[in-house]
C-alpha atoms as a PDB file:
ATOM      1  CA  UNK A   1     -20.928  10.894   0.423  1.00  0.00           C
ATOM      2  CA  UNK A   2     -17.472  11.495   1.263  1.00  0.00           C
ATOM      3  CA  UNK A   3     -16.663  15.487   2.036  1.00  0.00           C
ATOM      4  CA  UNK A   4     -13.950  17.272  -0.085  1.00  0.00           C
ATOM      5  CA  UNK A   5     -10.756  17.929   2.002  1.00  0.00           C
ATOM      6  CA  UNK A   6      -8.524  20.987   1.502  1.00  0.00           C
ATOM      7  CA  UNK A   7      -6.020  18.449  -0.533  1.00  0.00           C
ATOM      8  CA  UNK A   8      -8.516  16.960  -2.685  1.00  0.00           C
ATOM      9  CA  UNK A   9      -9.165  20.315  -3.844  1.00  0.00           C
ATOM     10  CA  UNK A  10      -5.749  21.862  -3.891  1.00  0.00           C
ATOM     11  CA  UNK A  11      -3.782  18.849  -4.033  1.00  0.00           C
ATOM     12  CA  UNK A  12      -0.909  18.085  -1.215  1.00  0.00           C
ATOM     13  CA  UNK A  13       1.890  19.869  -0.635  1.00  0.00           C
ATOM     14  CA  UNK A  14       4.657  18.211  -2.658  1.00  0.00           C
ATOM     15  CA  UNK A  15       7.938  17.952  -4.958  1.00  0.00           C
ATOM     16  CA  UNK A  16       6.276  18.305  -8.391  1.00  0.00           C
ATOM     17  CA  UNK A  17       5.424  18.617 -11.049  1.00  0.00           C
ATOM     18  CA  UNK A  18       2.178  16.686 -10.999  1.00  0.00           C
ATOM     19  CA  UNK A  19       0.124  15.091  -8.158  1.00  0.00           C
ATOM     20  CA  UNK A  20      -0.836  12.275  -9.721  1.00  0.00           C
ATOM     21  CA  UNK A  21       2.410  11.194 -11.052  1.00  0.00           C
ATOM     22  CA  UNK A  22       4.755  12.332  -8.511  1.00  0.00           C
ATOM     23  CA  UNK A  23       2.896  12.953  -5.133  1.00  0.00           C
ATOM     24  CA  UNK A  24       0.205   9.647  -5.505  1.00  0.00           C
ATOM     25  CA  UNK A  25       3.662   7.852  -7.017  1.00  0.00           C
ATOM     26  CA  UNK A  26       5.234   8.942  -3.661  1.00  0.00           C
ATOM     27  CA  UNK A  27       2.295   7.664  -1.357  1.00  0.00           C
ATOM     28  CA  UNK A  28       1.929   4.771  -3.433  1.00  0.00           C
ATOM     29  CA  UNK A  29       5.380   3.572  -2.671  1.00  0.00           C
ATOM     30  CA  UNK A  30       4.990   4.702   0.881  1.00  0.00           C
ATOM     31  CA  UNK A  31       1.841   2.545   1.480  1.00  0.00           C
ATOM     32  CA  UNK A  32       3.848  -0.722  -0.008  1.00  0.00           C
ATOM     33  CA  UNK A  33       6.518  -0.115   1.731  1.00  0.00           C
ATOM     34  CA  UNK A  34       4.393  -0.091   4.834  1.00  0.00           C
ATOM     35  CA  UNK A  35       2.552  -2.896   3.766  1.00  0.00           C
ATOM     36  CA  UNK A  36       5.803  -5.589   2.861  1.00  0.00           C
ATOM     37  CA  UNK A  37       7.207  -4.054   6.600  1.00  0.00           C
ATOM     38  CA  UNK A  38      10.771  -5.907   5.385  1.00  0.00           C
ATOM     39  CA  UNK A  39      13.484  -5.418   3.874  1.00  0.00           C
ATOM     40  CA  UNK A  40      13.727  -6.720  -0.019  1.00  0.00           C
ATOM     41  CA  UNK A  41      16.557  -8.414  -1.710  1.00  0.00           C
ATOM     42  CA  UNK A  42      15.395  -6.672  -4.880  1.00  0.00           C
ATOM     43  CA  UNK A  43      11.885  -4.245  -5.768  1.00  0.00           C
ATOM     44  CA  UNK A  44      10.497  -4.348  -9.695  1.00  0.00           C
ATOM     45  CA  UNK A  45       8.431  -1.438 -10.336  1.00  0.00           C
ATOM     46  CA  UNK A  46       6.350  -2.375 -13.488  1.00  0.00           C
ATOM     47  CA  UNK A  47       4.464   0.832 -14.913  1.00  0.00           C
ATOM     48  CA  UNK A  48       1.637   1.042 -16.644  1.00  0.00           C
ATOM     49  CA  UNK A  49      -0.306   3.262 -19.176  1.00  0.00           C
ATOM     50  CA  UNK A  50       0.226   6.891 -18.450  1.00  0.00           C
ATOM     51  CA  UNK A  51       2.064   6.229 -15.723  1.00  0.00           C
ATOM     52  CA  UNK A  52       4.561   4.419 -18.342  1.00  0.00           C
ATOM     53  CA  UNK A  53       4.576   6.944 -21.281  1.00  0.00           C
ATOM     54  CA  UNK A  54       5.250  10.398 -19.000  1.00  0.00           C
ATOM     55  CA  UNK A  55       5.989   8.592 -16.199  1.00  0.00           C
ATOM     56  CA  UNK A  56       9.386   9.534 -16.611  1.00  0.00           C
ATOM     57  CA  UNK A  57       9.227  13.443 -17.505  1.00  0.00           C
ATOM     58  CA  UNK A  58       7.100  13.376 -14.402  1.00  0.00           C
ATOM     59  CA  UNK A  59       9.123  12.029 -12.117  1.00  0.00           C
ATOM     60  CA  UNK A  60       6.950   9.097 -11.254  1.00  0.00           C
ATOM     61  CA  UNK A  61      10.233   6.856 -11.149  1.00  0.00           C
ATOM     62  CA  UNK A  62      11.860   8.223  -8.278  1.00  0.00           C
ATOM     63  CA  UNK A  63       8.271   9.178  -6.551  1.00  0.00           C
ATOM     64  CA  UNK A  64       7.615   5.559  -6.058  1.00  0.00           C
ATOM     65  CA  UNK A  65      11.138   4.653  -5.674  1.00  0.00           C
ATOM     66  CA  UNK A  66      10.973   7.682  -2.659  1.00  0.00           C
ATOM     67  CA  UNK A  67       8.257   6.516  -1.294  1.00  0.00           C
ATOM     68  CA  UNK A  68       9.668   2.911  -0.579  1.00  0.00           C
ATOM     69  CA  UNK A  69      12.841   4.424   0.425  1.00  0.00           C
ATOM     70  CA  UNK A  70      10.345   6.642   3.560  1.00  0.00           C
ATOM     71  CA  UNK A  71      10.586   9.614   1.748  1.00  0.00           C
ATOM     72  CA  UNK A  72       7.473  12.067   2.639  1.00  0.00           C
ATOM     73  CA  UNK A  73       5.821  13.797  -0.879  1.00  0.00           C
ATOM     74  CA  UNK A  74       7.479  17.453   0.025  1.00  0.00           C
ATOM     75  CA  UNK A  75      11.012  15.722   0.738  1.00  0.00           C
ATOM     76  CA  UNK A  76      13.775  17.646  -1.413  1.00  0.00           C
ATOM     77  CA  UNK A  77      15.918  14.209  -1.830  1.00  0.00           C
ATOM     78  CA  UNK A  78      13.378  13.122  -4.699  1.00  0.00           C
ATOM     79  CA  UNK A  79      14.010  15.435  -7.380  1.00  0.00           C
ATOM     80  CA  UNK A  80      17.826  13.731  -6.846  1.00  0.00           C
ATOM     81  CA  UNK A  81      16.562  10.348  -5.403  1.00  0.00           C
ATOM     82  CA  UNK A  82      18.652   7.567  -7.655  1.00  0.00           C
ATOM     83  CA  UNK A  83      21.522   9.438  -6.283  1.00  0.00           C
ATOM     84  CA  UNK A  84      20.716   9.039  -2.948  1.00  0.00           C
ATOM     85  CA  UNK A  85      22.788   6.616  -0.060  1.00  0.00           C
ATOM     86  CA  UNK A  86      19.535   4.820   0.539  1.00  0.00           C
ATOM     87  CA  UNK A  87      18.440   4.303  -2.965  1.00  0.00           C
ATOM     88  CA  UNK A  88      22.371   2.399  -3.584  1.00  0.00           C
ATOM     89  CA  UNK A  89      21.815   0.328  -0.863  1.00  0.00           C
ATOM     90  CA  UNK A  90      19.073  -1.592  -2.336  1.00  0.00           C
ATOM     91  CA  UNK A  91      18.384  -3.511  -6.031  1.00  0.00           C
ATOM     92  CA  UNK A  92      15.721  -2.186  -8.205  1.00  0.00           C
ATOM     93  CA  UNK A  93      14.770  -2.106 -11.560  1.00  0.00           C
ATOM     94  CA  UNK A  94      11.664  -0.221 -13.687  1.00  0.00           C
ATOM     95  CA  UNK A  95       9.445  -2.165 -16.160  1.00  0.00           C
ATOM     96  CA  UNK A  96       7.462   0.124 -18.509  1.00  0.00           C
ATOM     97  CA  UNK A  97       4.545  -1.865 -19.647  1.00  0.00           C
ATOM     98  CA  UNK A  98       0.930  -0.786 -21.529  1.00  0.00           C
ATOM     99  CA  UNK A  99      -2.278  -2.661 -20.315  1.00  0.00           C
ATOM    100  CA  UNK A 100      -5.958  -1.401 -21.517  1.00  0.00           C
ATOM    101  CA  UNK A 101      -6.949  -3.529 -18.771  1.00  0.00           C
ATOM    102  CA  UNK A 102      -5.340  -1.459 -15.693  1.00  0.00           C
ATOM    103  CA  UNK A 103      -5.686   2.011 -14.825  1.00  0.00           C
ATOM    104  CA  UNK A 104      -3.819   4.541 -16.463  1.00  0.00           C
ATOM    105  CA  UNK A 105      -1.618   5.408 -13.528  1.00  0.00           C
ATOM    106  CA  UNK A 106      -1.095   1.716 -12.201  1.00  0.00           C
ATOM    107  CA  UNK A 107       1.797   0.135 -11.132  1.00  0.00           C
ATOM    108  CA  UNK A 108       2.750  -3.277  -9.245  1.00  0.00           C
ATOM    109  CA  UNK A 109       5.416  -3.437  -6.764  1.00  0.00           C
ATOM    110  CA  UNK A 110       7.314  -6.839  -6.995  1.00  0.00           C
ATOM    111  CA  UNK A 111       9.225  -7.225  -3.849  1.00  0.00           C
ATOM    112  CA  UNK A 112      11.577 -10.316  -3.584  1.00  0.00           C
ATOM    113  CA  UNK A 113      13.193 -11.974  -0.645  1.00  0.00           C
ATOM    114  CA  UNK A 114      12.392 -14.020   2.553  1.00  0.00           C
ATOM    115  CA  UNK A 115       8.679 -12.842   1.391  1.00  0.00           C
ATOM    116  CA  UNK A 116       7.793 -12.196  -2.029  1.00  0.00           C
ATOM    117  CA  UNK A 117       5.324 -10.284  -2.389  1.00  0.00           C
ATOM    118  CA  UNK A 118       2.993  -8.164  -5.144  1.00  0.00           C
ATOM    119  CA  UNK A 119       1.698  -5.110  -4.963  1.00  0.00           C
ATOM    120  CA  UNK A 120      -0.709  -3.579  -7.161  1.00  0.00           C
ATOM    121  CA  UNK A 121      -2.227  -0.029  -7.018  1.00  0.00           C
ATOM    122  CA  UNK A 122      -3.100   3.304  -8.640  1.00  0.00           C
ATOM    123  CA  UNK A 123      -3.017   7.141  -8.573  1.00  0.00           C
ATOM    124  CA  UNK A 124      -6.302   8.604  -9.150  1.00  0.00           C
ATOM    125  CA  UNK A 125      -5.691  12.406  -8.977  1.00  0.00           C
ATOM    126  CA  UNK A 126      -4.854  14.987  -6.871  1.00  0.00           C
ATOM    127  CA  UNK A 127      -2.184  12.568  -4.659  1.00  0.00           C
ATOM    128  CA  UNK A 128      -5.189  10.367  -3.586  1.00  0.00           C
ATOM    129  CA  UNK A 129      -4.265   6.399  -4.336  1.00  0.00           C
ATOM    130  CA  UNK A 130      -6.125   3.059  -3.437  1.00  0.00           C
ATOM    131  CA  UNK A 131      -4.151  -0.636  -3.447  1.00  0.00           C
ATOM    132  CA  UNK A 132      -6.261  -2.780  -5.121  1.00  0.00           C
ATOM    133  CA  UNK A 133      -3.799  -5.944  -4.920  1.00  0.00           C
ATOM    134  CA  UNK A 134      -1.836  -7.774  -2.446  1.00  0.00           C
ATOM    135  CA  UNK A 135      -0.492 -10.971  -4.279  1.00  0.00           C
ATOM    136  CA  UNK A 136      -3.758 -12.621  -5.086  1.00  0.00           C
ATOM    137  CA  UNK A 137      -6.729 -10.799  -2.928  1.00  0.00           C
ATOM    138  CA  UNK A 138      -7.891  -7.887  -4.015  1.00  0.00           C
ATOM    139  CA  UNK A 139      -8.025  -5.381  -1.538  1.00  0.00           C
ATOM    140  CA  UNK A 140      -9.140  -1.830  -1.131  1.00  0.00           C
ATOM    141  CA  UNK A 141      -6.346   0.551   0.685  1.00  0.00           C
ATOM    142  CA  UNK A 142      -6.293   4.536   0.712  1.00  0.00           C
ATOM    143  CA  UNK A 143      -4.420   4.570   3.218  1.00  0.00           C
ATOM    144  CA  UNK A 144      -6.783   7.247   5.172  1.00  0.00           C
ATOM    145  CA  UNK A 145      -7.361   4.392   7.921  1.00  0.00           C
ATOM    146  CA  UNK A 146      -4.880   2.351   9.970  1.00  0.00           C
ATOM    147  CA  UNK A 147      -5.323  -0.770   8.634  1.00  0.00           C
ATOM    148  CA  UNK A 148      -5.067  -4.511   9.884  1.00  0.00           C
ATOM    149  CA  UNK A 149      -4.461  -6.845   6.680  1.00  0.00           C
ATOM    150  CA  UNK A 150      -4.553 -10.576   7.477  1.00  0.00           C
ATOM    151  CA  UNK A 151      -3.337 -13.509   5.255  1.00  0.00           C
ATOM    152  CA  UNK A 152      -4.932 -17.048   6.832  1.00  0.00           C
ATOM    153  CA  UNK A 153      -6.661 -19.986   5.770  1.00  0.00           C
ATOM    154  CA  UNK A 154      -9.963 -20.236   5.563  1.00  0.00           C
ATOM    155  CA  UNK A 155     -12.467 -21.778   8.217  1.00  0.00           C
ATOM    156  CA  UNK A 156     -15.604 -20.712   9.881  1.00  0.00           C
ATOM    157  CA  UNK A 157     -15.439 -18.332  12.716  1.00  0.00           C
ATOM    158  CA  UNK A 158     -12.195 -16.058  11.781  1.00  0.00           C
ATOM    159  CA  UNK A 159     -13.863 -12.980  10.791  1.00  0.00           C
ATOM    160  CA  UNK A 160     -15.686 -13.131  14.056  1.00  0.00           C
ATOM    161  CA  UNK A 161     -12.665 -14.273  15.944  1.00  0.00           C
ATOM    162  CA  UNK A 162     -11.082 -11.171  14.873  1.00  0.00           C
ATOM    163  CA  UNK A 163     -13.675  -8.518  14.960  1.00  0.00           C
ATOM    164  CA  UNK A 164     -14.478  -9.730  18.677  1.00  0.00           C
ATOM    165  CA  UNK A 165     -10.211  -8.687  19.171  1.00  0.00           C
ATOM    166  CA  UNK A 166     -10.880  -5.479  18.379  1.00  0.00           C
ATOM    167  CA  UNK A 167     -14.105  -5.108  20.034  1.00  0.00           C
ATOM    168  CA  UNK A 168     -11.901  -5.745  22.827  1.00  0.00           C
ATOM    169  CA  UNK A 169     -10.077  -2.583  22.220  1.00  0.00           C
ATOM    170  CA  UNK A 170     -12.922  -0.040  22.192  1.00  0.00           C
ATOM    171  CA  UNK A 171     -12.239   0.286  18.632  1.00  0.00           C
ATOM    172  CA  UNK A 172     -14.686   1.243  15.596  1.00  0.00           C
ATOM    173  CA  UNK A 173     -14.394  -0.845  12.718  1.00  0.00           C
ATOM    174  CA  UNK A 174     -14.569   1.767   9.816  1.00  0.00           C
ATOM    175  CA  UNK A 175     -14.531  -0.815   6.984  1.00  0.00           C
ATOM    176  CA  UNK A 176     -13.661  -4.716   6.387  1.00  0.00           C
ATOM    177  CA  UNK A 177     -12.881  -6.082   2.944  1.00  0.00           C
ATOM    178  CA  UNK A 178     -12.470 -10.227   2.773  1.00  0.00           C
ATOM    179  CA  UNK A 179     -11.479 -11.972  -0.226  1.00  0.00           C
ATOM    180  CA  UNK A 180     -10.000 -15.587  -0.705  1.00  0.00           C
ATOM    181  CA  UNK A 181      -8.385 -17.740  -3.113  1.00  0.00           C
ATOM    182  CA  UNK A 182     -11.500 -20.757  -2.709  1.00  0.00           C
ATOM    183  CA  UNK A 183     -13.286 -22.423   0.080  1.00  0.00           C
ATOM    184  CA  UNK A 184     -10.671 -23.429   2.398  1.00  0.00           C
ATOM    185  CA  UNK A 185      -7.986 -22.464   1.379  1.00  0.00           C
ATOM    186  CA  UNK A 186      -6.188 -18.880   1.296  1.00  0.00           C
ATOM    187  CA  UNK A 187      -7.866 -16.092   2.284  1.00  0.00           C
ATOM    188  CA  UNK A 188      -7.091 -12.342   3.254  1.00  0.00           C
ATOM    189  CA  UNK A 189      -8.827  -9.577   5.234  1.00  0.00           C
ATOM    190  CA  UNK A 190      -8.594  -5.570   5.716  1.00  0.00           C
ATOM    191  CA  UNK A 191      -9.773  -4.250   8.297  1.00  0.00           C
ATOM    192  CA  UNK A 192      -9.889  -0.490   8.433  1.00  0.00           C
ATOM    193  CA  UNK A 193     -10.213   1.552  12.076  1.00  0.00           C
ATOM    194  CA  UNK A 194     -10.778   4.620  13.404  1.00  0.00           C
ATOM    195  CA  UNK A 195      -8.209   4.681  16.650  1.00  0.00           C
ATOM    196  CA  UNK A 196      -5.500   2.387  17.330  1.00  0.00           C
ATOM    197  CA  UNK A 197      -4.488  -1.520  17.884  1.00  0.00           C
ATOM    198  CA  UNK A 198      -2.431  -2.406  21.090  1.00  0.00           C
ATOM    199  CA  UNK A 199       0.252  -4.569  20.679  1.00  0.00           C
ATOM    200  CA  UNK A 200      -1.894  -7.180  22.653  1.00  0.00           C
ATOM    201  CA  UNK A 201      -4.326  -7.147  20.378  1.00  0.00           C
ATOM    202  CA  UNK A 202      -1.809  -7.976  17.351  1.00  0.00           C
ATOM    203  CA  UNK A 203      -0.506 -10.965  19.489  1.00  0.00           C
ATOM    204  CA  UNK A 204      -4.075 -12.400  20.305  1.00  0.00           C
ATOM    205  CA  UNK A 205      -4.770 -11.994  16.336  1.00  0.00           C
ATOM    206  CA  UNK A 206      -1.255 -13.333  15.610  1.00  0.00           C
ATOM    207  CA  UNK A 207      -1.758 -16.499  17.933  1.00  0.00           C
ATOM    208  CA  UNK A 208      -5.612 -17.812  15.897  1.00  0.00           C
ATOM    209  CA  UNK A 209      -5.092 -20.702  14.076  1.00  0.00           C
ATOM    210  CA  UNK A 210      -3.230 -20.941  10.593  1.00  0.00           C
ATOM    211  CA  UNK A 211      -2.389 -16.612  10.309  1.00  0.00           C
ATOM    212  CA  UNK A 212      -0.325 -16.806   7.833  1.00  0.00           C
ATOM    213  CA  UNK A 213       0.673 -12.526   7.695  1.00  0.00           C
ATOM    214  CA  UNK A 214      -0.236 -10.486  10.093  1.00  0.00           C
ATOM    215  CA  UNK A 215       0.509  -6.374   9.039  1.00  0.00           C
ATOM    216  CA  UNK A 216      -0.999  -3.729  10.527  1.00  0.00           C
ATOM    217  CA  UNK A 217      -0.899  -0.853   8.399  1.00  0.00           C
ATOM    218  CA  UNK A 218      -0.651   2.814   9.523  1.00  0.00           C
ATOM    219  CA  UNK A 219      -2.293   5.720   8.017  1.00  0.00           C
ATOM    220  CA  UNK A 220      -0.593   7.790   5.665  1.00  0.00           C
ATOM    221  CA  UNK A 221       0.346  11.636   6.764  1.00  0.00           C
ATOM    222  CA  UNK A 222      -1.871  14.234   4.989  1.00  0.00           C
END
């Protein structure tokens, strides 16, 4: 069982009002941006449920625009974010959508350009967050761990290939989530660590067979 941290129980130091809304909206948007790692011709936030109806008063709008802007949760430029140099020099748009079948602070990051990519994830309280999507895999990101997320076809022997990489490294695999679109054909992988990858290790992963996306992931700040 997983110890309470000084944030869980007072929640992060943050621009308000709400830690949910704002600071999870702000780490949310932070842990997309890290995970896309380009620039986008155009981002579609579509919110959902709570994070729809109040989203607004809250300020969840410009918490998750912040956060894929690189704005940390205590930065004073999101109370005034649309307003913001960085914020005109890219296209975005907010969809404000109701679905009994997400959670009640979820939203999905549509990022278009030389990738397009989705992005699904939500705010659970107290400026904690999980990604539970990345286009079709579902995945499982708090963004607590540096993370290596691979996108590769399928075929016997790349889970090993790649855990035998990092073995390489000295490096304790804290968690590894694998999903895949059907035998053979797409599949993804998270792999969550406790330490750090070289950048030799990224190029032997980058260099197997048919790896499609390579990203890896650093944790968010406290």
């Amino acid at each position: 069982m997983r110890q309470s941290s000084i944030i869980d129980i007072i929640s992060p130091v943050m621009a308000g009002p709400s830690s949910s809304h704002t600071a999870g909206a702000v780490r949310l948007g932070l842990l997309a941006r890290n995970v896309y790692n380009t620039k986008p011709d155009k981002i579609t936030f579509k919110l959902y449920n709570s994070y729809a109806l109040t989203g607004k008063g809250h300020g969840t709008d410009k918490g998750l625009l912040a956060g894929i802007l690189g704005f940390s949760v205590d930065d004073k430029r999101i109370k005034n974010v649309f307003d913001t140099p960085e914020a005109k020099q890219i296209n975005y748009e907010f969809e404000f959508l109701e679905d009994f079948n997400r959670h009640p602070n979820a939203v999905d990051f549509i990022f278009e350009g030389g990738l397009n990519m989705t992005i699904s994830g939500d705010s659970i309280g107290a400026g904690e967050i999980v990604l539970t999507k990345i286009n079709k895999f579902s995945v499982n990101l708090d963004g607590k761990y540096n993370t290596l997320l691979l996108v590769y076809e399928d075929m016997p022997g790349v889970i090993s290939s790649v855990t035998r990489i990092i073995q390489e490294e000295n490096v304790n695999i804290a968690s590894l989530h694998c999903d895949r679109s059907g035998k053979g054909r797409d599949a993804s992988m998270c792999i969550c660590i406790d330490g750090e990858l070289s950048k030799h290790c990224l190029d032997k992963v980058s260099e197997l067979k048919d790896m499609y996306i390579v990203r890896y992931i650093k944790k968010l700040e406290s």
